[in-house]
N, C-alpha and C. Protein backbone atom coordinates (compact mmCIF):
# COMPACT_ATOMS: atom_id res chain seq x y z
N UNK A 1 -42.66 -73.18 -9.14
CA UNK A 1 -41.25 -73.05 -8.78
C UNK A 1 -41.11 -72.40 -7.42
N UNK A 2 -41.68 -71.23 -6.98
CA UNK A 2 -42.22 -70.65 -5.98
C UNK A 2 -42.12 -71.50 -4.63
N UNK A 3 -42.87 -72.58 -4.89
CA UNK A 3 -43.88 -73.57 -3.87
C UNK A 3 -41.86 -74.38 -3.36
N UNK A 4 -41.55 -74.72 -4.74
CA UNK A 4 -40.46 -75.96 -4.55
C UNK A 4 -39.08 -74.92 -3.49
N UNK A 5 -39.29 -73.81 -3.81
CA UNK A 5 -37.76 -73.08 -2.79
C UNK A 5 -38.43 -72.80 -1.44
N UNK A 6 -40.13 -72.57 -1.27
CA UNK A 6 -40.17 -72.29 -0.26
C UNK A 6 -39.99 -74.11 0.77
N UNK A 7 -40.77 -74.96 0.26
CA UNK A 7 -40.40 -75.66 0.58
C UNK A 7 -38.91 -76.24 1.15
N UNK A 8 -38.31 -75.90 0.37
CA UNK A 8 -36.56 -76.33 0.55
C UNK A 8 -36.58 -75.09 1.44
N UNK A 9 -36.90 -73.87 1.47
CA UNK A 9 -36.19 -73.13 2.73
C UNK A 9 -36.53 -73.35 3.80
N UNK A 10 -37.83 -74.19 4.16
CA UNK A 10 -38.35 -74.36 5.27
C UNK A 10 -37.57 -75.90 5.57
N UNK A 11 -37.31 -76.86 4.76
CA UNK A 11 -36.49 -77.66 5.17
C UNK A 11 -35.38 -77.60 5.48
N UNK A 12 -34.39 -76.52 5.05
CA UNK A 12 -33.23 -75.80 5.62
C UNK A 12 -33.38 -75.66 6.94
N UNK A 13 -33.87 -74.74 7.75
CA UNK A 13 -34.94 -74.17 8.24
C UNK A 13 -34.96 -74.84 9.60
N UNK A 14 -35.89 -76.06 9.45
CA UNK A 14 -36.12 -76.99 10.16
C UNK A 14 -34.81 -78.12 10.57
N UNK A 15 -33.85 -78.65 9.67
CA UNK A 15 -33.20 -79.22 9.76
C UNK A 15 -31.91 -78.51 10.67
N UNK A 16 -31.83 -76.88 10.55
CA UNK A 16 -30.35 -76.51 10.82
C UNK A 16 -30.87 -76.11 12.20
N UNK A 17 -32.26 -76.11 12.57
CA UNK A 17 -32.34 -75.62 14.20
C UNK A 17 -31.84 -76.71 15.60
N UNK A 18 -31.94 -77.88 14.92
CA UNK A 18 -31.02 -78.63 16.02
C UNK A 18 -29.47 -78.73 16.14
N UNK A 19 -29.37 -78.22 14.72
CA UNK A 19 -28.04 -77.95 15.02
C UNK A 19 -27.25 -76.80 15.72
N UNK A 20 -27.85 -75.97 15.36
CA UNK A 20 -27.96 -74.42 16.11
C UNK A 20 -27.78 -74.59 17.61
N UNK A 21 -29.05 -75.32 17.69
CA UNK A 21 -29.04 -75.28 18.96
C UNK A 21 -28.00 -75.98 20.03
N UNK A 22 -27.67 -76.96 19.23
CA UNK A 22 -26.25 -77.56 19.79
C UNK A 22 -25.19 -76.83 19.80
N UNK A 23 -25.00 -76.40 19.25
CA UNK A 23 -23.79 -75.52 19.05
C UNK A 23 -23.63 -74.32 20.33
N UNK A 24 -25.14 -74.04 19.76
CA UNK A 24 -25.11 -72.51 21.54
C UNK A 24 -25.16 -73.64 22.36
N UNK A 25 -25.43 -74.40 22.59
CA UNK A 25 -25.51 -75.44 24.13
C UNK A 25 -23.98 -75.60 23.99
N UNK A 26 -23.00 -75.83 23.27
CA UNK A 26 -21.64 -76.10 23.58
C UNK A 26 -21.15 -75.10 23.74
N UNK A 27 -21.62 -73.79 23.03
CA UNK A 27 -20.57 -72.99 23.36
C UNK A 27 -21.06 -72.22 24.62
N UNK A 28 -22.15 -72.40 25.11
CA UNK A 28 -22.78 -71.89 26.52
C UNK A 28 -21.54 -72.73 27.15
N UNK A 29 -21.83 -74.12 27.08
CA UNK A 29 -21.00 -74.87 28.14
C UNK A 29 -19.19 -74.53 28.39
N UNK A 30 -18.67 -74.21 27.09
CA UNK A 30 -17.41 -73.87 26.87
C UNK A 30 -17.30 -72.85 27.98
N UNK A 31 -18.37 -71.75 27.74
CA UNK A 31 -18.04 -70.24 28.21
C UNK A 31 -18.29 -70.61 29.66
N UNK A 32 -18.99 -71.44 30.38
CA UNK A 32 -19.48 -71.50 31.69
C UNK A 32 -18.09 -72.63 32.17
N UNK A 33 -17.59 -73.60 31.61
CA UNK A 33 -16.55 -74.24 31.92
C UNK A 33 -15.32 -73.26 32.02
N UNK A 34 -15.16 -72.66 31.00
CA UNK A 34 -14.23 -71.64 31.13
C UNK A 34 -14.47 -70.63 32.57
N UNK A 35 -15.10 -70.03 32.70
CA UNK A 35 -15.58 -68.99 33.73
C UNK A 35 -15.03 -70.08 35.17
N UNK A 36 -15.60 -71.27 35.34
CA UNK A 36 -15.11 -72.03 36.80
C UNK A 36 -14.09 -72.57 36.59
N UNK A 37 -13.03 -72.60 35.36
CA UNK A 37 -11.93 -72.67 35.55
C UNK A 37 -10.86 -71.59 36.12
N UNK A 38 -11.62 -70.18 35.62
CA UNK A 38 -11.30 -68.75 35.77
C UNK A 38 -11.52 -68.57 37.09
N UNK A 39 -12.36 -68.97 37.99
CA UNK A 39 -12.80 -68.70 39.56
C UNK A 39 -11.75 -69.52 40.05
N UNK A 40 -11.96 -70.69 39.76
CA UNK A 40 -10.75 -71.63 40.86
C UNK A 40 -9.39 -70.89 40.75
N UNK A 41 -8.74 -70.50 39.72
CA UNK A 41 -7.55 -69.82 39.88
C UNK A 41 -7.35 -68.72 39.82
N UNK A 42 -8.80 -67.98 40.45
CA UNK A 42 -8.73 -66.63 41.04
C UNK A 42 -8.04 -65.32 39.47
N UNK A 43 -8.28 -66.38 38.41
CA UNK A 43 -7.79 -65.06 37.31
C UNK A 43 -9.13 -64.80 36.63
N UNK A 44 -8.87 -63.81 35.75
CA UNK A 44 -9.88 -63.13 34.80
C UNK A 44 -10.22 -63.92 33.74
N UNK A 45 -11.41 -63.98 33.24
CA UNK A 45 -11.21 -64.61 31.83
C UNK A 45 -11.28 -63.58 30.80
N UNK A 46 -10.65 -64.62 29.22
CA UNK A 46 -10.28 -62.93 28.49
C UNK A 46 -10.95 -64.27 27.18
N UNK A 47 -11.61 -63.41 26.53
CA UNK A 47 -12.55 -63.43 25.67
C UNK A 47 -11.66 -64.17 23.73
N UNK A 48 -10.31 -63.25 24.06
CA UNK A 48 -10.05 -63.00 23.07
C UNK A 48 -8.49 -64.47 22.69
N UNK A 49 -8.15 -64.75 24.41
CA UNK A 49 -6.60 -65.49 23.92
C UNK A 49 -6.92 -66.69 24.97
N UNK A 50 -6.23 -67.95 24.30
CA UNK A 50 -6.92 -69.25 24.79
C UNK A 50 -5.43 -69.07 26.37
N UNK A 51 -5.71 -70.21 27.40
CA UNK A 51 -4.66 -69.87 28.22
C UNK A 51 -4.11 -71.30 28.01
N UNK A 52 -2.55 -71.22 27.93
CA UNK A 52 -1.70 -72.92 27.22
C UNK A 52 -2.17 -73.42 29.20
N UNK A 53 -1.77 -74.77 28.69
CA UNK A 53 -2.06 -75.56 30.13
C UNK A 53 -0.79 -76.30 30.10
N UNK A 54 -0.19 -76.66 29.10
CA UNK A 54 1.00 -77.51 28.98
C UNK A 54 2.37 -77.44 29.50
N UNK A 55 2.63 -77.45 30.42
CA UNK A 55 4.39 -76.69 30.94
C UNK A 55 5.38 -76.76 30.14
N UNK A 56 5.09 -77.79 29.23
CA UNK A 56 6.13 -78.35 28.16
C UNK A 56 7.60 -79.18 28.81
N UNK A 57 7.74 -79.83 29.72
CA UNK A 57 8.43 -80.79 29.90
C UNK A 57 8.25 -81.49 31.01
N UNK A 58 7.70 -82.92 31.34
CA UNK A 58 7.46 -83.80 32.18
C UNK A 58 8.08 -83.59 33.70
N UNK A 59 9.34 -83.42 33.86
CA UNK A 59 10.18 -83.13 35.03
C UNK A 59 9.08 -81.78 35.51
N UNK A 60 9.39 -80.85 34.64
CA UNK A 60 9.18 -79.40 35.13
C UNK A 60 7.87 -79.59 35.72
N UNK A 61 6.89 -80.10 35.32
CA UNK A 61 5.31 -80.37 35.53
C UNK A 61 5.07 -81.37 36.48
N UNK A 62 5.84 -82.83 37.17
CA UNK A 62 5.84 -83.09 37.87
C UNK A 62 6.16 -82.50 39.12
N UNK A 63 7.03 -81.69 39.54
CA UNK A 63 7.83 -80.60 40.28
C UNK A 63 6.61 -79.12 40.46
N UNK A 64 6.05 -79.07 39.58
CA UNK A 64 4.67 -77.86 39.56
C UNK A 64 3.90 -78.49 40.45
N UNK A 65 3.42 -79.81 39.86
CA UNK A 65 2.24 -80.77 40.90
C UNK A 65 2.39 -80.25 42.16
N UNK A 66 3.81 -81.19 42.89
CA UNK A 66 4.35 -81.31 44.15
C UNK A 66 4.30 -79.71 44.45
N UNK A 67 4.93 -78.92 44.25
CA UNK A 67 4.87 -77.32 44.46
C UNK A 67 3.63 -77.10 44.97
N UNK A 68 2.74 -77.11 43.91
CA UNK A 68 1.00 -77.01 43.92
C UNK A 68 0.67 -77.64 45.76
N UNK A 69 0.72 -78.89 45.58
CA UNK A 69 0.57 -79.86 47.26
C UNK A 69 1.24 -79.37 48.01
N UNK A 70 2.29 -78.40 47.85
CA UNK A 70 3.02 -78.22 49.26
C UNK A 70 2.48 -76.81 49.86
N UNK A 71 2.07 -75.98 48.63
CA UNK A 71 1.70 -74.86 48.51
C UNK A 71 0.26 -74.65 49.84
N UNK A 72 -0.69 -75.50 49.06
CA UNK A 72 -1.86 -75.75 49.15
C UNK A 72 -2.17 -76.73 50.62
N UNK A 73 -1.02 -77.18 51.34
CA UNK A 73 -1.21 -77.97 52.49
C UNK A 73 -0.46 -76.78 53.36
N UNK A 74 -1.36 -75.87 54.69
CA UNK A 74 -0.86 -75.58 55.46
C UNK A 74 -0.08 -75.98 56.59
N UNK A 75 0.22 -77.54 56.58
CA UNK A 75 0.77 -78.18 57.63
C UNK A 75 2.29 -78.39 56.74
N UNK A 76 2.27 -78.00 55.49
CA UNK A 76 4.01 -77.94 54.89
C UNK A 76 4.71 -77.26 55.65
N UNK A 77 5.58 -78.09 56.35
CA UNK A 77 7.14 -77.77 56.86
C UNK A 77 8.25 -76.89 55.91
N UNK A 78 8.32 -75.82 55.67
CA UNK A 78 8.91 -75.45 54.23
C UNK A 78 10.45 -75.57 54.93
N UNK A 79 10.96 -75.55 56.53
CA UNK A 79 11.93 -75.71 56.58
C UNK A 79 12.49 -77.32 56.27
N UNK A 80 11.39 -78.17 55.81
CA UNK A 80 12.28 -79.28 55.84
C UNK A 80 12.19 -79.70 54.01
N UNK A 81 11.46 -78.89 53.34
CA UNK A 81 11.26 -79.18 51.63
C UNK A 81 12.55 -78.70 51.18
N UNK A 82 12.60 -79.71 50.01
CA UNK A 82 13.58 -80.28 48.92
C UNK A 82 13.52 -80.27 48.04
N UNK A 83 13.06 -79.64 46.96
CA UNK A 83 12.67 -79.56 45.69
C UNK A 83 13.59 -80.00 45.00
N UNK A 84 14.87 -79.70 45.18
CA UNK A 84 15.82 -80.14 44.48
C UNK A 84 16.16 -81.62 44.13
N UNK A 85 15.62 -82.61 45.76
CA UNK A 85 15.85 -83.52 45.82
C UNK A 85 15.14 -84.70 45.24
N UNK A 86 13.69 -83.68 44.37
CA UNK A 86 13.08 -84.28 43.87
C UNK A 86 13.60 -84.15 42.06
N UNK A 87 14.04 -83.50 42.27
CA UNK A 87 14.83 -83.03 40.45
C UNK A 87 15.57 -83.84 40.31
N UNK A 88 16.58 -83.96 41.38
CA UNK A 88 17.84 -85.11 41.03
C UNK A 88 17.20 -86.37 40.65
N UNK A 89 15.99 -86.93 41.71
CA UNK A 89 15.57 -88.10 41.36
C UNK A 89 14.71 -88.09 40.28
N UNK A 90 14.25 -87.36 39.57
CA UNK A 90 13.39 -86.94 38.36
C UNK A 90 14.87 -87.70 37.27
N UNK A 91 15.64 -86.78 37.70
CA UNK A 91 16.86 -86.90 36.49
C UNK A 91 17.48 -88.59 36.45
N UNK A 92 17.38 -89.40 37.92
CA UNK A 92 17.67 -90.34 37.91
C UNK A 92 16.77 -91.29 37.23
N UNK A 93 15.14 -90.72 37.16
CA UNK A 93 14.37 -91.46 36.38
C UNK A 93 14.49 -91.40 34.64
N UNK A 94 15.28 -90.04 34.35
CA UNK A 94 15.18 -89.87 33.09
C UNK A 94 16.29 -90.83 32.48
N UNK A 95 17.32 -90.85 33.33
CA UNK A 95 18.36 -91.44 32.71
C UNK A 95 17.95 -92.93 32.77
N UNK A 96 17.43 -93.49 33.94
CA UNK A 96 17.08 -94.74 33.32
C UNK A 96 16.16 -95.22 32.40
N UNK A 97 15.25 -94.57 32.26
CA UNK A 97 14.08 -94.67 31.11
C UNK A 97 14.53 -94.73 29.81
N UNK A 98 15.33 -93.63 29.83
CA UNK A 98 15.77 -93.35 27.93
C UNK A 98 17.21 -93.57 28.01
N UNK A 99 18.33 -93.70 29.31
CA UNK A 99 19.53 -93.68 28.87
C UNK A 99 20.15 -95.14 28.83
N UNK A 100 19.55 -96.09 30.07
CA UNK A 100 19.93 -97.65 30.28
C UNK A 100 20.06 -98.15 29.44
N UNK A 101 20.95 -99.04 29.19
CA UNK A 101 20.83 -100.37 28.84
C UNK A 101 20.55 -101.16 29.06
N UNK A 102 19.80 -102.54 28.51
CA UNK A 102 18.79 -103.34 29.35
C UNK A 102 19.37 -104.76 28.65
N UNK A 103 20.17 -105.80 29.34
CA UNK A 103 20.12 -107.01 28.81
C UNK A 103 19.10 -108.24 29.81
N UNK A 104 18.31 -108.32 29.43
CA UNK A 104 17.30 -109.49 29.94
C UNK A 104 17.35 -110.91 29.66
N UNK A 105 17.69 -111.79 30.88
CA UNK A 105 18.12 -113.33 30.73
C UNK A 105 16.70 -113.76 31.93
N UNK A 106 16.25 -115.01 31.44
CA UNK A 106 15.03 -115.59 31.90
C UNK A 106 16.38 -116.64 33.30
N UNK A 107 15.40 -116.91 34.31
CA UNK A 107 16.54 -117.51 35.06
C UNK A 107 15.27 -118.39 35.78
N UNK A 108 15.55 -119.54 36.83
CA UNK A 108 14.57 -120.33 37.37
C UNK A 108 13.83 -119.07 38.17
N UNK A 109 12.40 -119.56 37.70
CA UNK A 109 11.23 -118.75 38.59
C UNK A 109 11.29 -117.02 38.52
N UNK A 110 12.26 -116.54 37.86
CA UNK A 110 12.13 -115.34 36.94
C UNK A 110 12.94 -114.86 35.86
N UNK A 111 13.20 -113.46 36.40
CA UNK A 111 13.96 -112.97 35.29
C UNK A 111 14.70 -111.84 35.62
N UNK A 112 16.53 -111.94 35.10
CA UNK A 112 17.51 -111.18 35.74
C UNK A 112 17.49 -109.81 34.67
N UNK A 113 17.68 -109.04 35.08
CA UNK A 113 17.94 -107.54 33.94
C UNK A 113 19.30 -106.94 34.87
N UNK A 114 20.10 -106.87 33.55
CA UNK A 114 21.47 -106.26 33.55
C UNK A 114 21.45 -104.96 32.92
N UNK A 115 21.24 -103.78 33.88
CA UNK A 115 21.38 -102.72 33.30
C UNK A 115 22.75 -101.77 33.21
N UNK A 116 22.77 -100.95 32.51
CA UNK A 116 24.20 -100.51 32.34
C UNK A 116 24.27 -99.10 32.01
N UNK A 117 25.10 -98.57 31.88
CA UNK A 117 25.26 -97.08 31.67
C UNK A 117 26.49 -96.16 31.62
N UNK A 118 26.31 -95.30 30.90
CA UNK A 118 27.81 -94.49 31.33
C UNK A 118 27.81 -93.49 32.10
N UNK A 119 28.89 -93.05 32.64
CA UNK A 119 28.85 -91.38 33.72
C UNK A 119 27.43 -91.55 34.54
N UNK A 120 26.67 -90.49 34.60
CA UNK A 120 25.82 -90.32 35.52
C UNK A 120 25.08 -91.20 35.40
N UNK A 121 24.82 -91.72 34.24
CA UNK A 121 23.94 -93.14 33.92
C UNK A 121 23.94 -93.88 35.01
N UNK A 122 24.99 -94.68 35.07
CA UNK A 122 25.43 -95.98 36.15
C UNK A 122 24.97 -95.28 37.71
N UNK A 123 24.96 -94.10 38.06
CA UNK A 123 24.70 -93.92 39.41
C UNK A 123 22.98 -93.44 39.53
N UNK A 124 22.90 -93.40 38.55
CA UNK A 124 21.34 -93.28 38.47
C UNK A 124 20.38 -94.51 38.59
N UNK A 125 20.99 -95.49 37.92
CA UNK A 125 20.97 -97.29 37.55
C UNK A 125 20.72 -97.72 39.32
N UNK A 126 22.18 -97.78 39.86
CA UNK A 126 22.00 -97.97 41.08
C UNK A 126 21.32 -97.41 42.30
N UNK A 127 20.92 -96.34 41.93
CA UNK A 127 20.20 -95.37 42.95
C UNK A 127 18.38 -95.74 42.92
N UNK A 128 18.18 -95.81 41.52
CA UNK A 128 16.77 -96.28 41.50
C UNK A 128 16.15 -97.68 41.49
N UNK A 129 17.54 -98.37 41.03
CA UNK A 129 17.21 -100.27 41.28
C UNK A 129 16.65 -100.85 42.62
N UNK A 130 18.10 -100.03 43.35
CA UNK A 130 18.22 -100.28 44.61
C UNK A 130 16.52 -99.89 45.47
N UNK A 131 16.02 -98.43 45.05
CA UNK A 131 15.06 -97.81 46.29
C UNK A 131 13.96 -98.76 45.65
N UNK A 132 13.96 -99.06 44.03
CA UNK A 132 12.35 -99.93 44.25
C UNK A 132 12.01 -101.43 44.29
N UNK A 133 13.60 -101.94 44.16
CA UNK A 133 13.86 -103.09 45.43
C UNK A 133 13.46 -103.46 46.73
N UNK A 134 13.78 -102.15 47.27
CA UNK A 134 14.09 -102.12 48.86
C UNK A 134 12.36 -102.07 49.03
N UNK A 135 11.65 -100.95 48.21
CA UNK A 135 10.32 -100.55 48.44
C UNK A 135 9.14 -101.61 47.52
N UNK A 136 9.67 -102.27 46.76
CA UNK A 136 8.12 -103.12 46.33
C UNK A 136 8.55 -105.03 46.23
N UNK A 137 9.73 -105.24 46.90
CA UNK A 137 9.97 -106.91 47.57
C UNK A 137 9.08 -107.07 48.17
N UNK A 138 7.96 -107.92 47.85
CA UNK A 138 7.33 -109.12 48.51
C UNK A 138 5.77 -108.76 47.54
N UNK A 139 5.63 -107.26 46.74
CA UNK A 139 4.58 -106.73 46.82
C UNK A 139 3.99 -107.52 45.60
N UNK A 140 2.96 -108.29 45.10
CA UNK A 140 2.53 -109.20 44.50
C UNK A 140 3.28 -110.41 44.42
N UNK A 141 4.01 -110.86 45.23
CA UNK A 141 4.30 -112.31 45.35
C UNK A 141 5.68 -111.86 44.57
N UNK A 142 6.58 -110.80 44.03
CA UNK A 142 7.50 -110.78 43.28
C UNK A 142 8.82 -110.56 44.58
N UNK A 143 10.08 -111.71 44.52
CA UNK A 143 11.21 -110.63 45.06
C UNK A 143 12.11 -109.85 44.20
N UNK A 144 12.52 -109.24 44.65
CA UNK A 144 13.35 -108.57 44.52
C UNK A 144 14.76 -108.32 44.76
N UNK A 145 15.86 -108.94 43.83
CA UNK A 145 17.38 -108.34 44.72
C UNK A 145 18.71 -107.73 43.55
N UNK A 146 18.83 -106.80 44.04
CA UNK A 146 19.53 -106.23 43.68
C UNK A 146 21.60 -106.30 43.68
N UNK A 147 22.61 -106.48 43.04
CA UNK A 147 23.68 -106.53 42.70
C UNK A 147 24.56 -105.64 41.79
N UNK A 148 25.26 -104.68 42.79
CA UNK A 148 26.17 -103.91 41.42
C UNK A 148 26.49 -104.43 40.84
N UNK A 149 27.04 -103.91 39.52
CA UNK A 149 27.99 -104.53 38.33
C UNK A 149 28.81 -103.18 37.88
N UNK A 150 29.63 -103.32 36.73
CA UNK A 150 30.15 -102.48 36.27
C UNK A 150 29.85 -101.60 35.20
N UNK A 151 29.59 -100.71 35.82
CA UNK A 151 28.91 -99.84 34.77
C UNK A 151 26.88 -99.70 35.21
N UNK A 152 26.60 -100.35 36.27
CA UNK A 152 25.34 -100.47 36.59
C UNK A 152 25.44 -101.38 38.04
N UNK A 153 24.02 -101.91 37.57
CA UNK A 153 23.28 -102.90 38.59
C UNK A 153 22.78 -104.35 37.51
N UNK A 154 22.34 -105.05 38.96
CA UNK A 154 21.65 -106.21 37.80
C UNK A 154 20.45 -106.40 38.80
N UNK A 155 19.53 -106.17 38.27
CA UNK A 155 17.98 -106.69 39.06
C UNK A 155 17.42 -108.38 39.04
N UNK A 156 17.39 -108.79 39.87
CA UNK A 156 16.99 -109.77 39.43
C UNK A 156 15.34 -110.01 40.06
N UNK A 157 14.12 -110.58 39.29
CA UNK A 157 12.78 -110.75 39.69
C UNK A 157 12.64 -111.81 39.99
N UNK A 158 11.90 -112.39 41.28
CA UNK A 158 11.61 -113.70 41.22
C UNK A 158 10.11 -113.82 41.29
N UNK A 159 8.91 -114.79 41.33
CA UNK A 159 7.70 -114.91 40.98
C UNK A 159 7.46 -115.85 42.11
N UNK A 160 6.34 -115.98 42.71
CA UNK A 160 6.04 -117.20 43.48
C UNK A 160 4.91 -118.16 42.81
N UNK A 161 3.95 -117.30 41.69
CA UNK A 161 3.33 -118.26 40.97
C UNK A 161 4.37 -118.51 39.49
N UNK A 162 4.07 -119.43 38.91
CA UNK A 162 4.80 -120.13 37.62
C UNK A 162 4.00 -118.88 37.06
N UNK A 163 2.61 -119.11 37.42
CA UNK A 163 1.21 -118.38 36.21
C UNK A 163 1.93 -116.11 35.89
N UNK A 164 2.67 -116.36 36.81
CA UNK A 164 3.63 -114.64 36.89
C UNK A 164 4.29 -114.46 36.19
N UNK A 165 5.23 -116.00 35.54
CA UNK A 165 6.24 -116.10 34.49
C UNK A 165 6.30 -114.66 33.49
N UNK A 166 4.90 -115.63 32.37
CA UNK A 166 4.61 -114.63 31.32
C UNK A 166 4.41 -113.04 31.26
N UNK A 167 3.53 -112.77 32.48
CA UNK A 167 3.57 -111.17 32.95
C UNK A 167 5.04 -110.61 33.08
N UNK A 168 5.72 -111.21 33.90
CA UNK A 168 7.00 -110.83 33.94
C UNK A 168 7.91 -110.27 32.45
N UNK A 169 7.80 -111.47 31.89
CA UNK A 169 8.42 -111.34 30.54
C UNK A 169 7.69 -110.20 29.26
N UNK A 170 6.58 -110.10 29.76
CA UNK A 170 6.08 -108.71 29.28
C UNK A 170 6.31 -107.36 29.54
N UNK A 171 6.66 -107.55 31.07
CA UNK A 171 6.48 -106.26 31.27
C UNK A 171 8.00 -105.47 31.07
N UNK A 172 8.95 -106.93 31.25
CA UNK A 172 10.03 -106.28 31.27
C UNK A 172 11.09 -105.51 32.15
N UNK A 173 12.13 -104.91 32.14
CA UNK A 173 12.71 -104.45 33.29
C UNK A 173 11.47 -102.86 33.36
N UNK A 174 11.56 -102.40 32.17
CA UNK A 174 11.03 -100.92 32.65
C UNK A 174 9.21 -100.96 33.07
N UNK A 175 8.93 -101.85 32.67
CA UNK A 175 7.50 -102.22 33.41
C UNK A 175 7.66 -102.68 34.71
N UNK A 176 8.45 -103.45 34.99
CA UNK A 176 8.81 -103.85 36.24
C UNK A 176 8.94 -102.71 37.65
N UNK A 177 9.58 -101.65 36.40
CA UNK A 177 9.83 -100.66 37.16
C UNK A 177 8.73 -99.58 37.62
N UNK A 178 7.48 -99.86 36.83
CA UNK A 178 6.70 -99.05 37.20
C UNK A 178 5.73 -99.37 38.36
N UNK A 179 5.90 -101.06 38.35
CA UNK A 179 4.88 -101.02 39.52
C UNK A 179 4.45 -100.82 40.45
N UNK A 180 3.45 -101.11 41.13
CA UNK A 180 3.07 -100.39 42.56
C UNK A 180 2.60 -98.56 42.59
N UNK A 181 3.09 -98.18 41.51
CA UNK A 181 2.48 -96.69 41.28
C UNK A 181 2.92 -96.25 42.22
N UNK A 182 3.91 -96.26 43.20
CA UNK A 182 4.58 -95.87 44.32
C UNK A 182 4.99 -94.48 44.17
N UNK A 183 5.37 -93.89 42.52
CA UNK A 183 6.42 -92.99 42.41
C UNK A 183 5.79 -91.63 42.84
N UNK A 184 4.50 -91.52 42.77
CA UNK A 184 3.76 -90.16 42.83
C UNK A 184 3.98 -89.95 44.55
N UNK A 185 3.45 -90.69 45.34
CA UNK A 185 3.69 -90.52 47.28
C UNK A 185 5.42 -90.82 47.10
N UNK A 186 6.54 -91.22 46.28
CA UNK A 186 7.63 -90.91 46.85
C UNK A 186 8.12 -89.71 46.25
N UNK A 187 7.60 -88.92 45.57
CA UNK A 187 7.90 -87.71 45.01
C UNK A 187 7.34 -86.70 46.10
N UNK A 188 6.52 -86.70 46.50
CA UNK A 188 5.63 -86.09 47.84
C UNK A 188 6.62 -86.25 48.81
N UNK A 189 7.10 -87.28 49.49
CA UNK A 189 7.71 -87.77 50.79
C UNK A 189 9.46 -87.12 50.37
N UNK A 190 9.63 -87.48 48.99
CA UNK A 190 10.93 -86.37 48.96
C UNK A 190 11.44 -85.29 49.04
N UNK A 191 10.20 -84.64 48.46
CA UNK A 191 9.86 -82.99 48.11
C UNK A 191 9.93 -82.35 49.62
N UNK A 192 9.17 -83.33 50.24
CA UNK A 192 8.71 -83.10 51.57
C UNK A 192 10.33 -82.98 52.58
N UNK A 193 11.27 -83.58 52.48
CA UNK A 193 12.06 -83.81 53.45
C UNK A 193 12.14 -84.94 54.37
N UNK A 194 11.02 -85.93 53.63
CA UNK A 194 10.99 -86.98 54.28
C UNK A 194 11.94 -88.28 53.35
N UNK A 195 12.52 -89.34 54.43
CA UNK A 195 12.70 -90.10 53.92
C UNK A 195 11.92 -91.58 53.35
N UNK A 196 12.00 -91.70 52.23
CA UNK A 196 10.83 -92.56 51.70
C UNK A 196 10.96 -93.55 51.57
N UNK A 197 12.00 -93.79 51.35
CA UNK A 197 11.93 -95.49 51.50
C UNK A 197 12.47 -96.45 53.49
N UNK A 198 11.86 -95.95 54.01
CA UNK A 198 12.02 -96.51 55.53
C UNK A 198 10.71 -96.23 55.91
């Protein structure tokens, strides 16, 4: 009986040392990741309380970014930054994202979106139709033109391949709206005091 536990303790034994050892290898790595996260931002590390990373709301944390870049570039003009001017247009993005209304009609060679809104809605509608009109017409073969309406705008997409159709109709007005990834350098160029769409 003797023989059979020593056996099993040595297979314990043997089996739990790679695990062991993984474990100090992660938590070495934790503690050494932690520590050059602790250097880059010049704070202490504390043993005992994790530090949150999350700002907890999208606007506020986009606006940190830009802060961060303006901070961190000694050639920032602070007499010509706008922070504000990047909030308003934050807010103009919020309202169209979650507040629009979206009616979508297929038309020759694309597709029209009638958006709509109430109060600040509608001037938000027109303010952001209009700048990524003006800023992404011609940019993959798509045009772009824009028409008030009441209560909004109406976008209309056009395609120069047929083969664009279907993408189009996927992506939709608010996919439509994302393309070109433009929004991060016009959040920069706003923040900045620059004008971004010219």
């Amino acid at each position: 009986m003797s023989r059979y536990i020593l056996a099993l303790t040595a297979a314990i034994i043997v089996c739990s040392a790679p695990v062991l050892a993984q474990t100090e290898t992660q938590t070495t790595q934790h503690h050494d990741h932690s520590a050059e996260q602790h250097a880059a931002h010049g704070t202490k590390p504390s043993s005992a309380k994790a530090v949150p990373r999350e700002p907890g709301q999208s606007a506020f944390a986009a606006i940190q970014e830009i802060v961060a870049i303006l901070e961190a570039d000694p050639e920032t003009d602070w007499s010509r930054v706008d922070i504000e001017a990047l909030r308003n247009h934050l807010a103009d993005m919020d309202n169209v994202t979650l507040r629009a209304d979206v009616k979508t009609l297929p038309v020759e060679d694309g597709y029209r979106f009638t958006v709509t809104g109430d109060g600040d809605v509608t001037n938000s509608i027109r303010r952001m139709l209009t700048a990524h009109a003006a800023t992404m017409t011609g940019t993959r073969g798509f045009r772009y033109e824009v028409a008030e309406v009441p209560g909004g705008a109406i976008l209309s997409v056009y395609v120069s391949k047929p083969s664009d159709l279907q993408k189009l109709s996927g992506l939709g007005f608010i996919g439509v709206m994302t393309l070109g990834a433009h929004h991060q350098e016009h959040h920069l160029a706003l923040a900045s005091g620059q004008s971004p769409h010219h």
